[in-house]
C-alpha atoms as a PDB file:
ATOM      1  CA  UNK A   1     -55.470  67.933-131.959  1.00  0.00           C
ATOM      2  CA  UNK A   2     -57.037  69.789-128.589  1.00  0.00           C
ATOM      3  CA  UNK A   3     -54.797  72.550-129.370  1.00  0.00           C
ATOM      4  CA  UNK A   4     -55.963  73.271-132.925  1.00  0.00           C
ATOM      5  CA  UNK A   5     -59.442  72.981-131.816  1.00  0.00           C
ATOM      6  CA  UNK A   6     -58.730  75.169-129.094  1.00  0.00           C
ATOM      7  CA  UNK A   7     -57.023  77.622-131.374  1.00  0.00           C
ATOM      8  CA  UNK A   8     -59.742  77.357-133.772  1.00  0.00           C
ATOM      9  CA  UNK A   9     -62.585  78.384-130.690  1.00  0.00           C
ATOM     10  CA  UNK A  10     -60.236  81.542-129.471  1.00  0.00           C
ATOM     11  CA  UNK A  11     -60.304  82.649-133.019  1.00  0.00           C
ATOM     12  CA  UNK A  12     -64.469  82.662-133.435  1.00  0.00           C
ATOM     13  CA  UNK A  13     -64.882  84.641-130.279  1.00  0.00           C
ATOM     14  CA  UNK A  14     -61.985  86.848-131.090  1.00  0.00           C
ATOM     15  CA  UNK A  15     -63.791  88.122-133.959  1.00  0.00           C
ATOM     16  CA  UNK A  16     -67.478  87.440-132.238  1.00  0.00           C
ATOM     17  CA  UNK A  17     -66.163  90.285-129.884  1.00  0.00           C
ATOM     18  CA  UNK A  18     -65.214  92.520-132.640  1.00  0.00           C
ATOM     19  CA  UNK A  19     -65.705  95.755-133.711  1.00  0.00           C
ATOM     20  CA  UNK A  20     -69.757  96.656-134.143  1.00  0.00           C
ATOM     21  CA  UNK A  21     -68.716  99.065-136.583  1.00  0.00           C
ATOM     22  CA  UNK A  22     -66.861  96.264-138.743  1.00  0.00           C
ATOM     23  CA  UNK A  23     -69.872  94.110-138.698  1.00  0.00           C
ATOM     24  CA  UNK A  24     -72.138  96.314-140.056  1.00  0.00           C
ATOM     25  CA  UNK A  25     -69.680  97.671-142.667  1.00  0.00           C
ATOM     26  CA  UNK A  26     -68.950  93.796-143.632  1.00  0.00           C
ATOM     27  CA  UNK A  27     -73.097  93.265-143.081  1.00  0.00           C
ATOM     28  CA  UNK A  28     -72.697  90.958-140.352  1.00  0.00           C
ATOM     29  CA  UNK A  29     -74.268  90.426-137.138  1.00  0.00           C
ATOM     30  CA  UNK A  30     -73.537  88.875-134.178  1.00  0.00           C
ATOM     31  CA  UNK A  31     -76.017  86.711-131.919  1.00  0.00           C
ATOM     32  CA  UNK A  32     -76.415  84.528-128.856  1.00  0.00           C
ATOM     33  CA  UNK A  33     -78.984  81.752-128.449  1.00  0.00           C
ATOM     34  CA  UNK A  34     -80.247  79.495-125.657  1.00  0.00           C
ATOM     35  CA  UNK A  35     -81.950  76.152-126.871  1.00  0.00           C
ATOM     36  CA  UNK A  36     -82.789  72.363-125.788  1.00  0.00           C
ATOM     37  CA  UNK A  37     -82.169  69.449-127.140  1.00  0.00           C
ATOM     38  CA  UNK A  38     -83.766  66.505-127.631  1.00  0.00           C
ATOM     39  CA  UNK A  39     -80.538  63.754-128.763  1.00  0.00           C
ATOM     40  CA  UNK A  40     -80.792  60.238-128.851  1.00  0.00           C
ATOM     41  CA  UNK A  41     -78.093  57.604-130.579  1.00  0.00           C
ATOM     42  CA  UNK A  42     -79.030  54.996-133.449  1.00  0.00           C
ATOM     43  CA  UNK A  43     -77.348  52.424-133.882  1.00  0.00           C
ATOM     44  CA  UNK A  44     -75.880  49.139-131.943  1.00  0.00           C
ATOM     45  CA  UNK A  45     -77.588  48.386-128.754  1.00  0.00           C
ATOM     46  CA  UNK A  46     -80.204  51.372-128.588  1.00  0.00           C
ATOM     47  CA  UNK A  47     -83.046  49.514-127.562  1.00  0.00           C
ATOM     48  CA  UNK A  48     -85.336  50.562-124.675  1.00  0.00           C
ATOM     49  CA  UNK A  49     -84.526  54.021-124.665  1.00  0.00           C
ATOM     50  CA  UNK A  50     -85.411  57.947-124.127  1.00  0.00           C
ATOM     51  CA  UNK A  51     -84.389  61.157-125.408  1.00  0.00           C
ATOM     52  CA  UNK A  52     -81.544  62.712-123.322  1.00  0.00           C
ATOM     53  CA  UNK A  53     -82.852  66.387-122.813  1.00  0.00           C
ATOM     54  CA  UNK A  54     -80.364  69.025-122.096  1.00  0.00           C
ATOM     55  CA  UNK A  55     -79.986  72.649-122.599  1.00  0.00           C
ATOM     56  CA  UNK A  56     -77.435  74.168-125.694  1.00  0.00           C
ATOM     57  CA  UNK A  57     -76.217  77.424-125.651  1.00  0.00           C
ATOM     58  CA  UNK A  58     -73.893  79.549-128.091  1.00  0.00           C
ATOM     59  CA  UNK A  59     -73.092  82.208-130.161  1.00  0.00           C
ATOM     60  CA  UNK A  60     -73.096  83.013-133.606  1.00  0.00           C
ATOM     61  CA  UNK A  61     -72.136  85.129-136.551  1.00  0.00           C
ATOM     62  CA  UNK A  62     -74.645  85.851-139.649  1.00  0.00           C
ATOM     63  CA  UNK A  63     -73.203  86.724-142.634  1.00  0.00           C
ATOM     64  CA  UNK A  64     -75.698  88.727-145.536  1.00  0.00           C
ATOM     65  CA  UNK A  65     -75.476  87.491-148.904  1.00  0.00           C
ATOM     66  CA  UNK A  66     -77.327  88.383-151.671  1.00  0.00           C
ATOM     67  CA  UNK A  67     -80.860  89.527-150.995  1.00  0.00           C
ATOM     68  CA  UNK A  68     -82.559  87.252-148.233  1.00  0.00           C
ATOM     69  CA  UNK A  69     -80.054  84.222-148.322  1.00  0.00           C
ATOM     70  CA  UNK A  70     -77.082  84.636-145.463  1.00  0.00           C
ATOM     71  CA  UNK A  71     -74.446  81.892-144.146  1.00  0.00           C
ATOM     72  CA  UNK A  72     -74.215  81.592-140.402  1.00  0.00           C
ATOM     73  CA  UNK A  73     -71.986  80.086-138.341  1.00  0.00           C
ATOM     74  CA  UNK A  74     -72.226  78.902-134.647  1.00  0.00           C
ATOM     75  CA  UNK A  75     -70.662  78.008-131.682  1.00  0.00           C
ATOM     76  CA  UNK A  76     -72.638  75.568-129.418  1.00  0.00           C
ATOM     77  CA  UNK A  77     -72.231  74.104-126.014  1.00  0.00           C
ATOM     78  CA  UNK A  78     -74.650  71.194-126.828  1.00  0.00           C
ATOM     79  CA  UNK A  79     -74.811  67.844-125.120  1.00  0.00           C
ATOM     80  CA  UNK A  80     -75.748  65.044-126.176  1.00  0.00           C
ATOM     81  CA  UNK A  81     -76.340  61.038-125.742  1.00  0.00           C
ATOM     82  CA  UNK A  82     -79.210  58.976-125.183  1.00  0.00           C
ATOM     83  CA  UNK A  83     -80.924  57.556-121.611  1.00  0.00           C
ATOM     84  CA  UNK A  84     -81.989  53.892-121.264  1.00  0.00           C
ATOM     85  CA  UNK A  85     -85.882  52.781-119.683  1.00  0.00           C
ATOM     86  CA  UNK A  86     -83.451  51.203-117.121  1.00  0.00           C
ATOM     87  CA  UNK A  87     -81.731  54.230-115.850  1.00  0.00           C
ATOM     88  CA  UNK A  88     -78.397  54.165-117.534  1.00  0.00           C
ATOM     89  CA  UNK A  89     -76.964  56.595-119.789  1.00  0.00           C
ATOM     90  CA  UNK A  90     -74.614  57.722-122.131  1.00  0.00           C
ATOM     91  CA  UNK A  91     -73.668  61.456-121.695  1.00  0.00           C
ATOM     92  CA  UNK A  92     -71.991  63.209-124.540  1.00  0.00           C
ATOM     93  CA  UNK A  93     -70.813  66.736-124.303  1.00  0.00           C
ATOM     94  CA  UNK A  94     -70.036  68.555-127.427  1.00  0.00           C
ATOM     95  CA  UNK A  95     -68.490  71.655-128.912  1.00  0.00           C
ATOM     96  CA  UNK A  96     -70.490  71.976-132.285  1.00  0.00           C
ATOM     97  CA  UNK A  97     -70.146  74.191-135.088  1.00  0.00           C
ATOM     98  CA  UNK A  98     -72.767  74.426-137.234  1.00  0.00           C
ATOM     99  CA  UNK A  99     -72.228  76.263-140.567  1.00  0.00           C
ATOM    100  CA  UNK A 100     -75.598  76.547-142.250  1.00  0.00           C
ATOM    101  CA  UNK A 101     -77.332  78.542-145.130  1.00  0.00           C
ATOM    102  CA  UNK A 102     -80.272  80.415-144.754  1.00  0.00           C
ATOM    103  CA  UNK A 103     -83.038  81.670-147.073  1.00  0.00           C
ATOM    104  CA  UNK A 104     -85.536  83.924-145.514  1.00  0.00           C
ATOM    105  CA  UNK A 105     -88.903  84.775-147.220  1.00  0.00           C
ATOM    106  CA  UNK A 106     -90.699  88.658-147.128  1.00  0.00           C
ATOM    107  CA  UNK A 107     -88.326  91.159-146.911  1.00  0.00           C
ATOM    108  CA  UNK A 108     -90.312  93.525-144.241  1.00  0.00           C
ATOM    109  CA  UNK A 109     -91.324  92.617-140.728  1.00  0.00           C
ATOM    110  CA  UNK A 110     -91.586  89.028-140.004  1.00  0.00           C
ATOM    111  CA  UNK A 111     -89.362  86.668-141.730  1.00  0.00           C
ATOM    112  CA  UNK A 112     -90.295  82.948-142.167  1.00  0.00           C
ATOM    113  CA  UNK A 113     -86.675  80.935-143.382  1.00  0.00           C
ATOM    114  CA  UNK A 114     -85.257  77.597-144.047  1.00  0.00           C
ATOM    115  CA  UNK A 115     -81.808  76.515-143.014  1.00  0.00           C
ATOM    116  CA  UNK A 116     -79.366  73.406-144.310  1.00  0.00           C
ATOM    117  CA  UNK A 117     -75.885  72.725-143.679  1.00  0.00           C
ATOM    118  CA  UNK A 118     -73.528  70.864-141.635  1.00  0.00           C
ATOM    119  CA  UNK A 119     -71.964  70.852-138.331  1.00  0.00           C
ATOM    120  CA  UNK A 120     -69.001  69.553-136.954  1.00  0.00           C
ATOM    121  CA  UNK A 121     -68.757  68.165-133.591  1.00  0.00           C
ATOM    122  CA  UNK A 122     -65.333  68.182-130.997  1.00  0.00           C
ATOM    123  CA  UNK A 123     -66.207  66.008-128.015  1.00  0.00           C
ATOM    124  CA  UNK A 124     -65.091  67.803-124.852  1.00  0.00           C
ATOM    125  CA  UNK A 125     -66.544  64.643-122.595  1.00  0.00           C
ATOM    126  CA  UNK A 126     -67.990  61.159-123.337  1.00  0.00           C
ATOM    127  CA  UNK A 127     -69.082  58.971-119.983  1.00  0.00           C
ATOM    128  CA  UNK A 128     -71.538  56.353-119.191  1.00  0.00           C
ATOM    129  CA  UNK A 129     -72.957  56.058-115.746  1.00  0.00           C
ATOM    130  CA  UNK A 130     -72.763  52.077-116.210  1.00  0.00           C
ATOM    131  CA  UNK A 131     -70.129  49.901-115.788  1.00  0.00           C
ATOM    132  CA  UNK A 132     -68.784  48.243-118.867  1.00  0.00           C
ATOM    133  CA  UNK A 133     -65.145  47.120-119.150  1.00  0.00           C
ATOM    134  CA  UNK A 134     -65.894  46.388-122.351  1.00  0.00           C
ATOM    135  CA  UNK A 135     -67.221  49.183-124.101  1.00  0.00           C
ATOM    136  CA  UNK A 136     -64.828  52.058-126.524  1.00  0.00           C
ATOM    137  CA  UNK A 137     -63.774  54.932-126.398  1.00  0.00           C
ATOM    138  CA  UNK A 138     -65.881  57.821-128.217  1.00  0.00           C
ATOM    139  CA  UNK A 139     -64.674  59.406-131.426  1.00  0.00           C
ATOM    140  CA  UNK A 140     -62.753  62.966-130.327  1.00  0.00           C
ATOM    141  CA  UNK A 141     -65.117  64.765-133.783  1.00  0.00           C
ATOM    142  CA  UNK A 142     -67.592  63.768-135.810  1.00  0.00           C
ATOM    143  CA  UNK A 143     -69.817  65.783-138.386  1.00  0.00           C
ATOM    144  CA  UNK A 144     -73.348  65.645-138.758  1.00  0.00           C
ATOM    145  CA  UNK A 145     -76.302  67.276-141.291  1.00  0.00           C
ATOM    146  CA  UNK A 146     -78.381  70.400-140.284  1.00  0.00           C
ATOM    147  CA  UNK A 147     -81.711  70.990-140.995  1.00  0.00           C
ATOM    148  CA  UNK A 148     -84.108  73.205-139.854  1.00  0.00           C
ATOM    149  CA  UNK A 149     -86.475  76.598-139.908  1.00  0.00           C
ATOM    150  CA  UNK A 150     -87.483  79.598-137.675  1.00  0.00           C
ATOM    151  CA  UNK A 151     -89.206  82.783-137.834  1.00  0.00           C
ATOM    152  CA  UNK A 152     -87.377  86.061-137.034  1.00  0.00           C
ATOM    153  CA  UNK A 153     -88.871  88.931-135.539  1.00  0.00           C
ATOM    154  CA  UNK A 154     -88.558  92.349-134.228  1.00  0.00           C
ATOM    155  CA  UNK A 155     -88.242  92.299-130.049  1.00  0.00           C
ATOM    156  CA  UNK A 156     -87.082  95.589-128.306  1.00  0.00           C
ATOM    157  CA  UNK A 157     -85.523  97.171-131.522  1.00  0.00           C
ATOM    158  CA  UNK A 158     -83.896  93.692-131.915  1.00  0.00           C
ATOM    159  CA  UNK A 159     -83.622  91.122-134.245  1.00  0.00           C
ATOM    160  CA  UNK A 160     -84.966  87.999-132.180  1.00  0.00           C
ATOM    161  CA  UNK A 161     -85.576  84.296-133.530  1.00  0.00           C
ATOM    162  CA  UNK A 162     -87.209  81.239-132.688  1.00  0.00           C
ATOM    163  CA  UNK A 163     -85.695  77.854-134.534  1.00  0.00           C
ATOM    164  CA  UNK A 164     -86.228  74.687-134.859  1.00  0.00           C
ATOM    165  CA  UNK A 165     -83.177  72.311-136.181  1.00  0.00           C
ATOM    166  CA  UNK A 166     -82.903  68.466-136.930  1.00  0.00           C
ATOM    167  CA  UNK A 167     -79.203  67.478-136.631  1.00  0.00           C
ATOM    168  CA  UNK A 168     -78.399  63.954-138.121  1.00  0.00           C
ATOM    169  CA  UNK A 169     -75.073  62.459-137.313  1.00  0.00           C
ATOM    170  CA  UNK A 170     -73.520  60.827-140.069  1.00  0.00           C
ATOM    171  CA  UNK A 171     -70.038  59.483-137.923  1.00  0.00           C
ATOM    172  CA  UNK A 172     -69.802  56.995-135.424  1.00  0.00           C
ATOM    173  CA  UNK A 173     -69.607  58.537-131.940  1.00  0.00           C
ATOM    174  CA  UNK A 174     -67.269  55.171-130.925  1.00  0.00           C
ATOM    175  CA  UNK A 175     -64.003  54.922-131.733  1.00  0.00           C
ATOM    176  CA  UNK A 176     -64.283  51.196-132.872  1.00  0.00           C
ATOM    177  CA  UNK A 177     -65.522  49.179-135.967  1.00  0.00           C
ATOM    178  CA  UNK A 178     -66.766  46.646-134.041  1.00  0.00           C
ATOM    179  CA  UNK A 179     -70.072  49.090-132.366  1.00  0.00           C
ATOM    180  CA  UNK A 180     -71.728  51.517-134.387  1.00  0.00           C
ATOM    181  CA  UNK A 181     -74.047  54.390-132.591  1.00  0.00           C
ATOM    182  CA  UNK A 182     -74.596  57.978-134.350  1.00  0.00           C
ATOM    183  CA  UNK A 183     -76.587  61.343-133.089  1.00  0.00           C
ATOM    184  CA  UNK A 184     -79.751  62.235-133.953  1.00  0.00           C
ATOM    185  CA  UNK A 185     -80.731  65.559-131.937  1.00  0.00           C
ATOM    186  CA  UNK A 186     -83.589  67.686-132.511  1.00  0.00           C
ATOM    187  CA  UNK A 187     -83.176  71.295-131.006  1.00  0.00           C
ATOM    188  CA  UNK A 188     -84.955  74.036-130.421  1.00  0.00           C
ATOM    189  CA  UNK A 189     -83.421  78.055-130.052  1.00  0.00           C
ATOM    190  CA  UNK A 190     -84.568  81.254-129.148  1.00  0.00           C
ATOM    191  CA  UNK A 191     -81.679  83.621-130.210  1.00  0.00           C
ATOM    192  CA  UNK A 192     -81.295  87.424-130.330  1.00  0.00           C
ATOM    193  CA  UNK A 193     -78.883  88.738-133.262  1.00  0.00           C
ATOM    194  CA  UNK A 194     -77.397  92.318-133.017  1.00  0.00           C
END
């Protein structure tokens, strides 16, 4: 299963690298972001605790459709978990790839838009910084809902966004029946797209 997600991650930034001259005749444009996150778990046991804050970063591909709606597609370095009051946490680092739709408003200048979709989630690492013989594994994927709006903009002859996204996990991150904990993780992205 690594392999095929691996393959699956060579073959986005094969094409992310691609030909500028292929984007713009297929109208599509590329983009990085850098964002933070704000993820917590719900579920079994989650009691006394904090937001785990981290930074996300990716890349991304926007795809025009007809008139202001596109489809974009991401790849995201974004951890997640949860922190106890008492110091302990749960550290979750994920590969997600969001696939969302997009329907911006005003078609000159600056563009107000909403987003949905979903994302899919491969974990790369899962720890806890507590002892406990008896806890499970973590699920290797899971898939969760997007939801979210921004405003893009015009920054140095770019194309430059700020977003906001609410991603609600709809899988159990363990890999037992027995516990049941699920992301929530609210991010926020500043992204250029060229």
């Amino acid at each position: 299963m690594k392999r095929v997600n691996f393959l699956i991650l060579m073959s986005f930034m094969f094409v992310f690298i691609g030909s500028n001259t292929l984007f713009g005749q297929l109208g599509l444009r590329k983009g990085i972001k850098i964002g933070y996150n704000w993820a917590r778990l719900s579920g079994d046991g989650m009691v006394d605790i904090e937001s785990r804050k981290a930074t996300a970063v990716g890349i991304g591909l926007e795809f025009g459709l007809l008139g202001l709606w596109s489809l974009e597609a991401d790849v995201l370095y974004s951890p997640k978990g949860v922190c106890f009051q008492n110091g302990n946490e749960i550290k979750l680092q994920y590969i997600s790839i969001p696939v969302v739709l997009k329907k911006k408003f005003f078609p000159l200048g600056i563009h107000p838009y909403v987003l949905g979709g979903i994302e899919l989630n491969f974990l790369i690492k899962g720890e806890r910084n507590y002892p406990d013989n008896n806890a499970p594994a973590f699920q290797s994927q899971n898939i969760a809902i997007v939801a979210g709006g921004g405003l893009e903009f015009s920054l140095l002859g770019k194309s430059a966004y700020i977003e906001s996204r609410y991603s609600y996990g709809t899988d159990n991150v363990y890999n037992n029946t027995q516990l049941s904990a699920k992301n929530r993780v609210l991010q926020v992205f500043l992204g250029f797209l060229f």
